[in-house]
C-alpha atoms as a PDB file:
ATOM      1  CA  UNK A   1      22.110   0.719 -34.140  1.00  0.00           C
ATOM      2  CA  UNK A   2      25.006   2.046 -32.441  1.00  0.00           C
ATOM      3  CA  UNK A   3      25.497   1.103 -28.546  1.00  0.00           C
ATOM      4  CA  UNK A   4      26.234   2.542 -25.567  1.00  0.00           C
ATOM      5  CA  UNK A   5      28.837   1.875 -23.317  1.00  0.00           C
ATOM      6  CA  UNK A   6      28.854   2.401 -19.548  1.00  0.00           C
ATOM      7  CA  UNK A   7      31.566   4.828 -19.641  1.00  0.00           C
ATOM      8  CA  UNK A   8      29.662   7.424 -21.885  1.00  0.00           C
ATOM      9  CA  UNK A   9      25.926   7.201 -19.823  1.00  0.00           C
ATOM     10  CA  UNK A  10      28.595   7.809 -16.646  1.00  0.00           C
ATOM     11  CA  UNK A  11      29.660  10.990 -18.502  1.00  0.00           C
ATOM     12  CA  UNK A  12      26.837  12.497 -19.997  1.00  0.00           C
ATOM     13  CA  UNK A  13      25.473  11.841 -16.535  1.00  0.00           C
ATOM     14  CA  UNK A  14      28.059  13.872 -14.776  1.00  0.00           C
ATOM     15  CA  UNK A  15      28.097  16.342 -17.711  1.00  0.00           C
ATOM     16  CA  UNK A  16      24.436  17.268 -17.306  1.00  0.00           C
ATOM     17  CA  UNK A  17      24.549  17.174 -13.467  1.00  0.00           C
ATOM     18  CA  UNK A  18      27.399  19.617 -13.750  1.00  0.00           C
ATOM     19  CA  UNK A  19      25.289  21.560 -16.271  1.00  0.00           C
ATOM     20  CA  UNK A  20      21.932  21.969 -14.440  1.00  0.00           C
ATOM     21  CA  UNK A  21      24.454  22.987 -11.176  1.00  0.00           C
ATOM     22  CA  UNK A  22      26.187  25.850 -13.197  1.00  0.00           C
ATOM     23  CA  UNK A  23      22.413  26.739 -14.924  1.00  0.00           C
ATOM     24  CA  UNK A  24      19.999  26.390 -11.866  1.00  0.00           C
ATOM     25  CA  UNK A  25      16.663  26.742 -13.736  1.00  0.00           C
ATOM     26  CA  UNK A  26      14.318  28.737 -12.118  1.00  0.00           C
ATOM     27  CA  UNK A  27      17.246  29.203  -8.994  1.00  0.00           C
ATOM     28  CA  UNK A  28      18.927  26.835  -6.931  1.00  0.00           C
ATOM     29  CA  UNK A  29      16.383  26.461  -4.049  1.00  0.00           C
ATOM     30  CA  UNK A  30      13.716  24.805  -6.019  1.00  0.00           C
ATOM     31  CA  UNK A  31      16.897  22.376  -6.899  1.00  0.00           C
ATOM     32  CA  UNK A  32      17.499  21.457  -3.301  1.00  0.00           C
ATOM     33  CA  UNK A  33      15.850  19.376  -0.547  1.00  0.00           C
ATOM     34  CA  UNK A  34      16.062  18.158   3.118  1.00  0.00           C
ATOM     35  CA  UNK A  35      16.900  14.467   3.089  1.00  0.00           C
ATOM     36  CA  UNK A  36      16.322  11.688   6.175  1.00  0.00           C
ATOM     37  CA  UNK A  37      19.111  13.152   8.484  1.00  0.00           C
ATOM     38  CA  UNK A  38      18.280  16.800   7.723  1.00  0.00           C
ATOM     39  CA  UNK A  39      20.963  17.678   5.661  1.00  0.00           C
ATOM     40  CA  UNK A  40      20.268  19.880   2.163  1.00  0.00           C
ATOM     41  CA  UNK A  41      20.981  18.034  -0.909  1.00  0.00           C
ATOM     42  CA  UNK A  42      20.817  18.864  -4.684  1.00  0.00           C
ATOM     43  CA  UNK A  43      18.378  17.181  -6.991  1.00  0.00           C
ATOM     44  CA  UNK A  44      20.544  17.825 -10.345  1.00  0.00           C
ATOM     45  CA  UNK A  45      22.194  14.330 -10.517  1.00  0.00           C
ATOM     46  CA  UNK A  46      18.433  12.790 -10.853  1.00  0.00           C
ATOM     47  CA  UNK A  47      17.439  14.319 -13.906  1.00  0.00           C
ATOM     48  CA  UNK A  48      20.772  14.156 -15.397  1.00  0.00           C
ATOM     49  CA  UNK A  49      21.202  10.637 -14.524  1.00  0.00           C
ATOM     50  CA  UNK A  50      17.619  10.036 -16.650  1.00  0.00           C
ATOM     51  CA  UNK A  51      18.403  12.109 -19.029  1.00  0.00           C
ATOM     52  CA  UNK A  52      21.304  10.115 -20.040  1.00  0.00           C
ATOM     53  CA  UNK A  53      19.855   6.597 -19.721  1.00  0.00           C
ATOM     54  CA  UNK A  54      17.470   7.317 -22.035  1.00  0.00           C
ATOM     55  CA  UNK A  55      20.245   8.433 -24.670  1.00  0.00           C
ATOM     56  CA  UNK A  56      21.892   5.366 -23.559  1.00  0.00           C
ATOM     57  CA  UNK A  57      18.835   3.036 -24.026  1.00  0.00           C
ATOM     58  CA  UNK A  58      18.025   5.063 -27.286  1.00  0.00           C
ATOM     59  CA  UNK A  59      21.078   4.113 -28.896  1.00  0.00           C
ATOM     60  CA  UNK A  60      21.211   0.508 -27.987  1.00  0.00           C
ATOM     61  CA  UNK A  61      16.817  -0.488 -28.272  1.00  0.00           C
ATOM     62  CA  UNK A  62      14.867   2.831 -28.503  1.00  0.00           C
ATOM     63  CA  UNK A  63      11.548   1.542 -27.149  1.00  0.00           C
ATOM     64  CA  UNK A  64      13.837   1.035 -24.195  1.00  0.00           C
ATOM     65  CA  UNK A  65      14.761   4.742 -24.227  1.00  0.00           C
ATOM     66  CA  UNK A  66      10.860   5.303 -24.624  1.00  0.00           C
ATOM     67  CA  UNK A  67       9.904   3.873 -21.459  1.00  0.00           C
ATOM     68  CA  UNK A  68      12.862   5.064 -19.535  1.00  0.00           C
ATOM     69  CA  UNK A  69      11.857   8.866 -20.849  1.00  0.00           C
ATOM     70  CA  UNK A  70       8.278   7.756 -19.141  1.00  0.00           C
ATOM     71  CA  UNK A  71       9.231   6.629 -16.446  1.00  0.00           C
ATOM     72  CA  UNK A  72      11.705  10.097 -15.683  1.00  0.00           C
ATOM     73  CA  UNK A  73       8.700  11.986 -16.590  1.00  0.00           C
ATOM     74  CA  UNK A  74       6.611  10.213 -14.082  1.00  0.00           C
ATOM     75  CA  UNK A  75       9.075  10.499 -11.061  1.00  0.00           C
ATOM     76  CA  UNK A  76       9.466  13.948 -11.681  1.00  0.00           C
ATOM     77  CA  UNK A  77       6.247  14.833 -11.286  1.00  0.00           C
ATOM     78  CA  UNK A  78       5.912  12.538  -8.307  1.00  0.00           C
ATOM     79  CA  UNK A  79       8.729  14.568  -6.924  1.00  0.00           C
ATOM     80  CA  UNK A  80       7.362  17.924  -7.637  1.00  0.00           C
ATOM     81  CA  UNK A  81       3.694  17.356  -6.963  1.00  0.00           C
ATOM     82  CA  UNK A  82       3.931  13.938  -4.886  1.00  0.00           C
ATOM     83  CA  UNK A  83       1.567  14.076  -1.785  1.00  0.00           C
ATOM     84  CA  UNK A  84       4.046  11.033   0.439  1.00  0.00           C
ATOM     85  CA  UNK A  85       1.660   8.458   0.950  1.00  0.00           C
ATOM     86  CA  UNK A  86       3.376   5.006  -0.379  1.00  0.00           C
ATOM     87  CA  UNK A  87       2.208   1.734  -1.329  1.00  0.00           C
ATOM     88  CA  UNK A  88      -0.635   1.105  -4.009  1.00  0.00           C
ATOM     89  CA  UNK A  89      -3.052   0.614  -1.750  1.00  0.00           C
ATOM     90  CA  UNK A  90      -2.989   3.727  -0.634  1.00  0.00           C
ATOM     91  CA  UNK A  91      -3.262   5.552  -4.500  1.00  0.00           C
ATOM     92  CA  UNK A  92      -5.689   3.090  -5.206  1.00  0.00           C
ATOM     93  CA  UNK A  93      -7.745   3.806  -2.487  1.00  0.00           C
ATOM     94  CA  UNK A  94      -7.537   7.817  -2.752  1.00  0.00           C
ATOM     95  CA  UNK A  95      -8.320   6.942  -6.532  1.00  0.00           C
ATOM     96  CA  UNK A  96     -11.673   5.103  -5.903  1.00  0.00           C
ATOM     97  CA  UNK A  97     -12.500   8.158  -4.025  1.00  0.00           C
ATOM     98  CA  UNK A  98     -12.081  10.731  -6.668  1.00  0.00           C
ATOM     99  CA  UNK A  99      -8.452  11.877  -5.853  1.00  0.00           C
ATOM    100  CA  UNK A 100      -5.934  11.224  -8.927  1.00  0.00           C
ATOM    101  CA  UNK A 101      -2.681  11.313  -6.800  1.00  0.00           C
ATOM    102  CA  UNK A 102       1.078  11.512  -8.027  1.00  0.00           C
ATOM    103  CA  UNK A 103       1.181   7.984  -6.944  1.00  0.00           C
ATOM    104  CA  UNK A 104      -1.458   6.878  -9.156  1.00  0.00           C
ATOM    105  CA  UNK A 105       0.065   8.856 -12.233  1.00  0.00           C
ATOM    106  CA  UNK A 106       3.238   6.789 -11.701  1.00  0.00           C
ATOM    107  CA  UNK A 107       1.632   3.349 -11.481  1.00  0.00           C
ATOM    108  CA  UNK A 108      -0.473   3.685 -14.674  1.00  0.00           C
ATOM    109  CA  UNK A 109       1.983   5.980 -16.872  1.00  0.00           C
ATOM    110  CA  UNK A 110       4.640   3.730 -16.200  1.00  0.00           C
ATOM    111  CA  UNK A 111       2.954   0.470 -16.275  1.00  0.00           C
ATOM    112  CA  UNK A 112       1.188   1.448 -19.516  1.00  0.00           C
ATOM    113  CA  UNK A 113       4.978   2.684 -21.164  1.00  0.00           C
ATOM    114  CA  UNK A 114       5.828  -0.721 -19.858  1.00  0.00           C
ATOM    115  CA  UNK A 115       3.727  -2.624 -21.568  1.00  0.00           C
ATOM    116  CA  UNK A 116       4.387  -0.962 -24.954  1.00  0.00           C
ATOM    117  CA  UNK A 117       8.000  -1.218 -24.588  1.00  0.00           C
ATOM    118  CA  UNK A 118       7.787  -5.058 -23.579  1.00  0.00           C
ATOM    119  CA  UNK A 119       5.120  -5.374 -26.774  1.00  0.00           C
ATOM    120  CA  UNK A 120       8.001  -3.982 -28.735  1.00  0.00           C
ATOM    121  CA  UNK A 121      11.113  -5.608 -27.504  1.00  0.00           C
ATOM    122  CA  UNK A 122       9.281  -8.905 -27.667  1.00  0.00           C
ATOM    123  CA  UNK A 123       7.502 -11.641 -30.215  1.00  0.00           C
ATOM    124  CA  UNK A 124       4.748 -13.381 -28.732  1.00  0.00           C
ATOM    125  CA  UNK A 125       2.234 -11.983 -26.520  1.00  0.00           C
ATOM    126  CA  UNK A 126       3.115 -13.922 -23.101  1.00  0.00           C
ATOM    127  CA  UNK A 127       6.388 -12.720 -23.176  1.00  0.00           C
ATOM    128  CA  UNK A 128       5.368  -9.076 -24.641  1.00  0.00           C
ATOM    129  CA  UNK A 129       2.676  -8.804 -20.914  1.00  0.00           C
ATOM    130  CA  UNK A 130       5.748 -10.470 -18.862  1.00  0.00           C
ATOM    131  CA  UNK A 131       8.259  -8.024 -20.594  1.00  0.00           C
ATOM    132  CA  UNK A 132       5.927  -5.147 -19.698  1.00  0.00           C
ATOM    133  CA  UNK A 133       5.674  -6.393 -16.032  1.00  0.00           C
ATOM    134  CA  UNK A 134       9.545  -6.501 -15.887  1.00  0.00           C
ATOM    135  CA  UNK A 135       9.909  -3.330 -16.600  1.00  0.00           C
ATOM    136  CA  UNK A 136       7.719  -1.314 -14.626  1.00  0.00           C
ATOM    137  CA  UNK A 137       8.229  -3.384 -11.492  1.00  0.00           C
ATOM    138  CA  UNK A 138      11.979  -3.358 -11.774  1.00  0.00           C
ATOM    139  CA  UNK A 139      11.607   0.758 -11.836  1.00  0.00           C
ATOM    140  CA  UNK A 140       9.136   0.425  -8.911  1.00  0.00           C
ATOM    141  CA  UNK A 141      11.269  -2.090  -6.809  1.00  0.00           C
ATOM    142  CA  UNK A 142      14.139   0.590  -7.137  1.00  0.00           C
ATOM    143  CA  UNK A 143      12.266   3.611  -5.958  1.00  0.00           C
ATOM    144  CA  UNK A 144      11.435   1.596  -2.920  1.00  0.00           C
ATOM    145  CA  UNK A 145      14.332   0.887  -1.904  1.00  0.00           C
ATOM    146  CA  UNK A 146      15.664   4.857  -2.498  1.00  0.00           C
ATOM    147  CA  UNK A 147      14.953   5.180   1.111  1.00  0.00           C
ATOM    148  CA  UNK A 148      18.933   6.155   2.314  1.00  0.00           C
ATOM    149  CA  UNK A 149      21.641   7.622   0.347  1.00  0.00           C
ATOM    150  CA  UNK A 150      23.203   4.999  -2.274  1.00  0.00           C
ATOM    151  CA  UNK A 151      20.311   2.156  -2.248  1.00  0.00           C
ATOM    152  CA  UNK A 152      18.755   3.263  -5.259  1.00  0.00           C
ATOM    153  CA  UNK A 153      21.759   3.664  -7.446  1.00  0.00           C
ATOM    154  CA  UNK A 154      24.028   0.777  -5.528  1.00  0.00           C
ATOM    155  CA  UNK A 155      21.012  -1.687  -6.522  1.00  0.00           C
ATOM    156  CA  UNK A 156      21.403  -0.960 -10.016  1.00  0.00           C
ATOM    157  CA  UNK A 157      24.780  -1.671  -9.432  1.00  0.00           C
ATOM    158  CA  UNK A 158      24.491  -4.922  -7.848  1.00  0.00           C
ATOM    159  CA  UNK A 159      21.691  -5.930 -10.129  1.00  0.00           C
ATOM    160  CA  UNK A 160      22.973  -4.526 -13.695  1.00  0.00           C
ATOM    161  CA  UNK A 161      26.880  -5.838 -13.273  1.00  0.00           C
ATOM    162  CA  UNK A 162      25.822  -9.327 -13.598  1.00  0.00           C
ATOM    163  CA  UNK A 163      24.219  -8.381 -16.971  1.00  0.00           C
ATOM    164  CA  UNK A 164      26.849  -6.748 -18.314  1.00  0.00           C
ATOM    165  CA  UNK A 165      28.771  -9.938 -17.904  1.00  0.00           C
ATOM    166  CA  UNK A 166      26.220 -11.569 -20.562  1.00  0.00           C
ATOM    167  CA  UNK A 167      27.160  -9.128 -22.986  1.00  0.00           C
ATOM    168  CA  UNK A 168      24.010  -6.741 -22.382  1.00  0.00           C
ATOM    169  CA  UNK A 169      24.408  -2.877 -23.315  1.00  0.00           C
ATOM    170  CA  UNK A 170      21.348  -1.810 -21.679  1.00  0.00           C
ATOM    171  CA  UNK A 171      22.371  -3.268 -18.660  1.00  0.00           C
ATOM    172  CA  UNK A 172      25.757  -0.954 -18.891  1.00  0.00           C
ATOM    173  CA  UNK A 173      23.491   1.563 -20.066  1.00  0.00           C
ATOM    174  CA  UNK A 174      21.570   1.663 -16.291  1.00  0.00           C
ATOM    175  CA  UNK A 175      25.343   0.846 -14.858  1.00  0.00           C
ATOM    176  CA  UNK A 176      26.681   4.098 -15.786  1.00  0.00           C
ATOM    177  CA  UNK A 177      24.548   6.110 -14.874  1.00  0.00           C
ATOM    178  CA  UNK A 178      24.420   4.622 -11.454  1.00  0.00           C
ATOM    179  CA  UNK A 179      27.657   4.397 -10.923  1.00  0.00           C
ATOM    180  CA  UNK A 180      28.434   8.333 -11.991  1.00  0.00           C
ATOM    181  CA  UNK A 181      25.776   9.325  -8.980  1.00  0.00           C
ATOM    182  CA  UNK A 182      26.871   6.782  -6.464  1.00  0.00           C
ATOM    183  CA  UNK A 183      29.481   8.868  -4.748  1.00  0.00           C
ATOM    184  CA  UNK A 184      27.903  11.888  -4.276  1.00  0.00           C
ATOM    185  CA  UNK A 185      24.705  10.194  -3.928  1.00  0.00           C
ATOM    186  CA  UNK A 186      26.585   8.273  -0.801  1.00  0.00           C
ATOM    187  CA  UNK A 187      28.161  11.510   0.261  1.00  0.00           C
ATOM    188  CA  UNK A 188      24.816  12.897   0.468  1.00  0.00           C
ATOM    189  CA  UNK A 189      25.336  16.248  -1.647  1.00  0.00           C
ATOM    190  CA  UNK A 190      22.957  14.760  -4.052  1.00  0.00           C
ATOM    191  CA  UNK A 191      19.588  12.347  -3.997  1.00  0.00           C
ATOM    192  CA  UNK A 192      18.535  11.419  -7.333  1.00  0.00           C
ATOM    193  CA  UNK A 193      14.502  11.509  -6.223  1.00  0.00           C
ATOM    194  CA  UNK A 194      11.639   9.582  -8.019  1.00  0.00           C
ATOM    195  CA  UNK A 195      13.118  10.869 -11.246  1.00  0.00           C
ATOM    196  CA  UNK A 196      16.246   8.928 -10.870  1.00  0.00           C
ATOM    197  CA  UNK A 197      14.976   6.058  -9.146  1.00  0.00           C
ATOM    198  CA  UNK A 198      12.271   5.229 -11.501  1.00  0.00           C
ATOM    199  CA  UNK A 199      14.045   5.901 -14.831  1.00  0.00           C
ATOM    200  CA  UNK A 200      17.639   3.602 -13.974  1.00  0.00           C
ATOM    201  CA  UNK A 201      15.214   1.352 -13.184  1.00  0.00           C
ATOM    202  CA  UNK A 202      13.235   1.405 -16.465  1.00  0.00           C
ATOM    203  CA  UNK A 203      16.752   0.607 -17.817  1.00  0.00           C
ATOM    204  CA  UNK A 204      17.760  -2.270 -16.033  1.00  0.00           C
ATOM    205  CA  UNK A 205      14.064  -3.735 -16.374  1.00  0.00           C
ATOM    206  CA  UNK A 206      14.334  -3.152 -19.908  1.00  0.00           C
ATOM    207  CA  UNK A 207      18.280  -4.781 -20.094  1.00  0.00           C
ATOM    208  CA  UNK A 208      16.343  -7.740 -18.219  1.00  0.00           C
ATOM    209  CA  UNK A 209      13.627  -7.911 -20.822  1.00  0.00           C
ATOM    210  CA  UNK A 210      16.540  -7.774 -23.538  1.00  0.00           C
ATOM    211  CA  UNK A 211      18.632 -10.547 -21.380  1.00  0.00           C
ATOM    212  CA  UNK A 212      16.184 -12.730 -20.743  1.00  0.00           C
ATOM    213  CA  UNK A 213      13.544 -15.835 -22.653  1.00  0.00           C
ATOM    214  CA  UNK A 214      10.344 -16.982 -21.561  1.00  0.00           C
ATOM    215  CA  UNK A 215      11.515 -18.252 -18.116  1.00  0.00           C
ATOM    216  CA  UNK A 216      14.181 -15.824 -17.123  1.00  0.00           C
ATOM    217  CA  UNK A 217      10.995 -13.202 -17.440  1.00  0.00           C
ATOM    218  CA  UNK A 218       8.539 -15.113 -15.407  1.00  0.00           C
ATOM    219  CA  UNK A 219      11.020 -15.314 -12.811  1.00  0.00           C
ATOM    220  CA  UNK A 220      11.507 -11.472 -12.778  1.00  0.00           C
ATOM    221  CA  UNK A 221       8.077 -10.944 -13.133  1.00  0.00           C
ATOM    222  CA  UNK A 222       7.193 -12.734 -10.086  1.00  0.00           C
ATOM    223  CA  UNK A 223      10.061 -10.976  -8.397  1.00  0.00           C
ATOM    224  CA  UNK A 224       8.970  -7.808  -9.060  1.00  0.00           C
ATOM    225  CA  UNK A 225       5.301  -8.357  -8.023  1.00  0.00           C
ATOM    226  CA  UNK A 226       6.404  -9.673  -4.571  1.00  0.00           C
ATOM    227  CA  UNK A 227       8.143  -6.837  -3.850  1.00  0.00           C
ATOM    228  CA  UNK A 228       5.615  -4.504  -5.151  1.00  0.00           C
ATOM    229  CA  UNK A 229       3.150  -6.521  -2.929  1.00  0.00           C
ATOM    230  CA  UNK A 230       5.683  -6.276   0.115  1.00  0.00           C
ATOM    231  CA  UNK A 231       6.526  -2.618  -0.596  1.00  0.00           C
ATOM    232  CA  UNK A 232       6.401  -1.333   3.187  1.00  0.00           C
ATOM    233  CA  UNK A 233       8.920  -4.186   3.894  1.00  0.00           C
ATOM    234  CA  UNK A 234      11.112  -4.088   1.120  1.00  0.00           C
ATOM    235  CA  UNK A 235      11.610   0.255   2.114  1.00  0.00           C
ATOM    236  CA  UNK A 236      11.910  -0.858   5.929  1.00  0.00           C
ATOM    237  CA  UNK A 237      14.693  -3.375   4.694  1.00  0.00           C
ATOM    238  CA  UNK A 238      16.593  -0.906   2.615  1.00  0.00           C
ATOM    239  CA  UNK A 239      16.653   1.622   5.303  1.00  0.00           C
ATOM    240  CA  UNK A 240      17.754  -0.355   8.000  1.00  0.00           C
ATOM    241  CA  UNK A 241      21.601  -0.191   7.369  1.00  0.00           C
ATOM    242  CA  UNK A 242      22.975  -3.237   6.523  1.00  0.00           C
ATOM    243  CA  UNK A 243      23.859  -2.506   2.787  1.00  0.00           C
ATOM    244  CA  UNK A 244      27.900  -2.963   1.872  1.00  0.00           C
ATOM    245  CA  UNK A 245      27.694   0.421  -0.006  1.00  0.00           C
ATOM    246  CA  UNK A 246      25.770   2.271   3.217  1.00  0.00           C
ATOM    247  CA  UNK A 247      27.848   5.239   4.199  1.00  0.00           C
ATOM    248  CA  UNK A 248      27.372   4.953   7.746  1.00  0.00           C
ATOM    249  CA  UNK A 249      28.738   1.380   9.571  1.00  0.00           C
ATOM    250  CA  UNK A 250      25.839  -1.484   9.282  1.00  0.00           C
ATOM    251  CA  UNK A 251      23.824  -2.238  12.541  1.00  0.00           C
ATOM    252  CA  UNK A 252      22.115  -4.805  13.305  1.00  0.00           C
ATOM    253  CA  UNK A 253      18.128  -5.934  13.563  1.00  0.00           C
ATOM    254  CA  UNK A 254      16.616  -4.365  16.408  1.00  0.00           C
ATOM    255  CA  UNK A 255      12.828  -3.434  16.838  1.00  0.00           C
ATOM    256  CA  UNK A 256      13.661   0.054  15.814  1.00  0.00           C
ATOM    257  CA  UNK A 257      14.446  -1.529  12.330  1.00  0.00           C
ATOM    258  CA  UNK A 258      11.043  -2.191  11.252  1.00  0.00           C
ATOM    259  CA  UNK A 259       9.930   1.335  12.286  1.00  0.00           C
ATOM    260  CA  UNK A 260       7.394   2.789   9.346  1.00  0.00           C
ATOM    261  CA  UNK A 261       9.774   4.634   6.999  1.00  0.00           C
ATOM    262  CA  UNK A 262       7.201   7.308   5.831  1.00  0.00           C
ATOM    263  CA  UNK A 263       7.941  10.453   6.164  1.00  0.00           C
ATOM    264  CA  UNK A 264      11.964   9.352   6.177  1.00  0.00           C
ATOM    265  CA  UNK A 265      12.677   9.247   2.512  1.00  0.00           C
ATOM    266  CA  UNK A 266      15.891   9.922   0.723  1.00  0.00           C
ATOM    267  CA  UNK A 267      14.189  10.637  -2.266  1.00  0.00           C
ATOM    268  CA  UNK A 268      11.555  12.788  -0.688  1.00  0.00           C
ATOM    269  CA  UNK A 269      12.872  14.585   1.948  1.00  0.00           C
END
């Protein structure tokens, strides 16, 4: 199977971004929204940025490529039909009372294309569940922390470089894609929404799965759980400013830092 370099998922990413600008389909409002600080941004550079992570992922694993389809698929609709309230408990709780919300659709669709891609990427069953849990928590923890422009894509960043270093192509694979968004992302001319967020996620859960034994998974596993536990606080952390890659200057902790963040979301405008 051939691979993928970073370098090609950062051009197809900018190729298609520059494609869908040029195209518009169905005309360039429905491609733009209001992000935290008001300002109109394009929504192009997410499903680009998917769209060539899974061809990445394809060539290198394709049941990586699978799951990273999924979980673009998911966000999308999220981001055309999603209804704002955050945290499972809250989709789980409109669930038991009849309501199958966006939320919802996300947690099971990509869980389940998880699972199957972690059943197929690994031999025995602990590791195939633990793969699965990698996976969709790793494209969970980064939409939560798309709460500002850059944290989604500058966490795959500072997450996937360290696993290119061991030699892994699907970690370059969620690398290039990141990296191709991160300026404009930053600039804020583009957010890359729930279909973004989930999907370069997908791909660096599945370059962890790929990177990783028995122990390296149970540690990410555990990782990702916390965090999906400690959603609120993980999104109040991400927003509050103290990134390296945040376009405006850091600030520090005040009590205005641990505001709720609903309502405030890059991805979601």
């Amino acid at each position: 199977m051939r691979g993928a370099s970073p370098a090609l998922t950062a051009v197809l990413t900018r190729a298609g971004t520059a494609l869908l600008r040029a195209k518009a389909p169905g005309g360039r409002k429905r491609w733009e929204r209001t992000n935290y600080a008001g300002r109109t941004v394009e929504l192009y550079a997410g499903p680009a940025s998917a769209l060539a992570a899974s061809v990445g992922a394809w060539r290198v694993r394709p049941a990586a490529g699978v799951v990273v389809v999924v979980a673009g698929l998911c966000g999308a609709y999220d981001d055309l039909a999603g209804d704002h309230r955050r945290g499972f408990r809250a989709h789980l709780g409109a669930l038991r009372d009849g309501e199958v919300t966006s939320g919802a659709v996300k947690l099971f669709g990509i869980s389940a294309a998880g699972l199957v891609a972690g059943a197929l990427m690994k031999e025995r069953a602990l590791d195939k569940v633990l793969a699965g849990v990698v996976i969709a928590g790793t494209a969970h923890f980064v939409n939560l922390v798309d709460v500002r422009p850059g944290r989604a894509a500058g966490a795959v960043l500072a997450l996937g470089v360290p696993g290119m270093v061991r030699s892994s192509e699907l970690a370059g694979v969620a690398v290039g894609a990141a990296a191709a968004v991160l300026p404009d992302d930053l600039s804020e001319r583009v957010m890359i929404g729930d279909v973004g967020a989930h999907a370069l996620g997908a791909a660096l859960g599945a370059a962890v799965v790929a990177g990783n034994a028995r122990a390296g998974l149970l540690v990410h596993a555990a990782a990702a759980v916390a965090a999906a536990v400690r959603g609120d606080q993980v999104s109040r952390v991400s927003a509050a400013g103290r990134w390296g890659f945040s376009r405006s200057s850091p600030r520090p902790f005040t009590s205005d830092t641990f505001r709720p963040v609903e309502g405030s979301r890059h991805s979601c405008g």
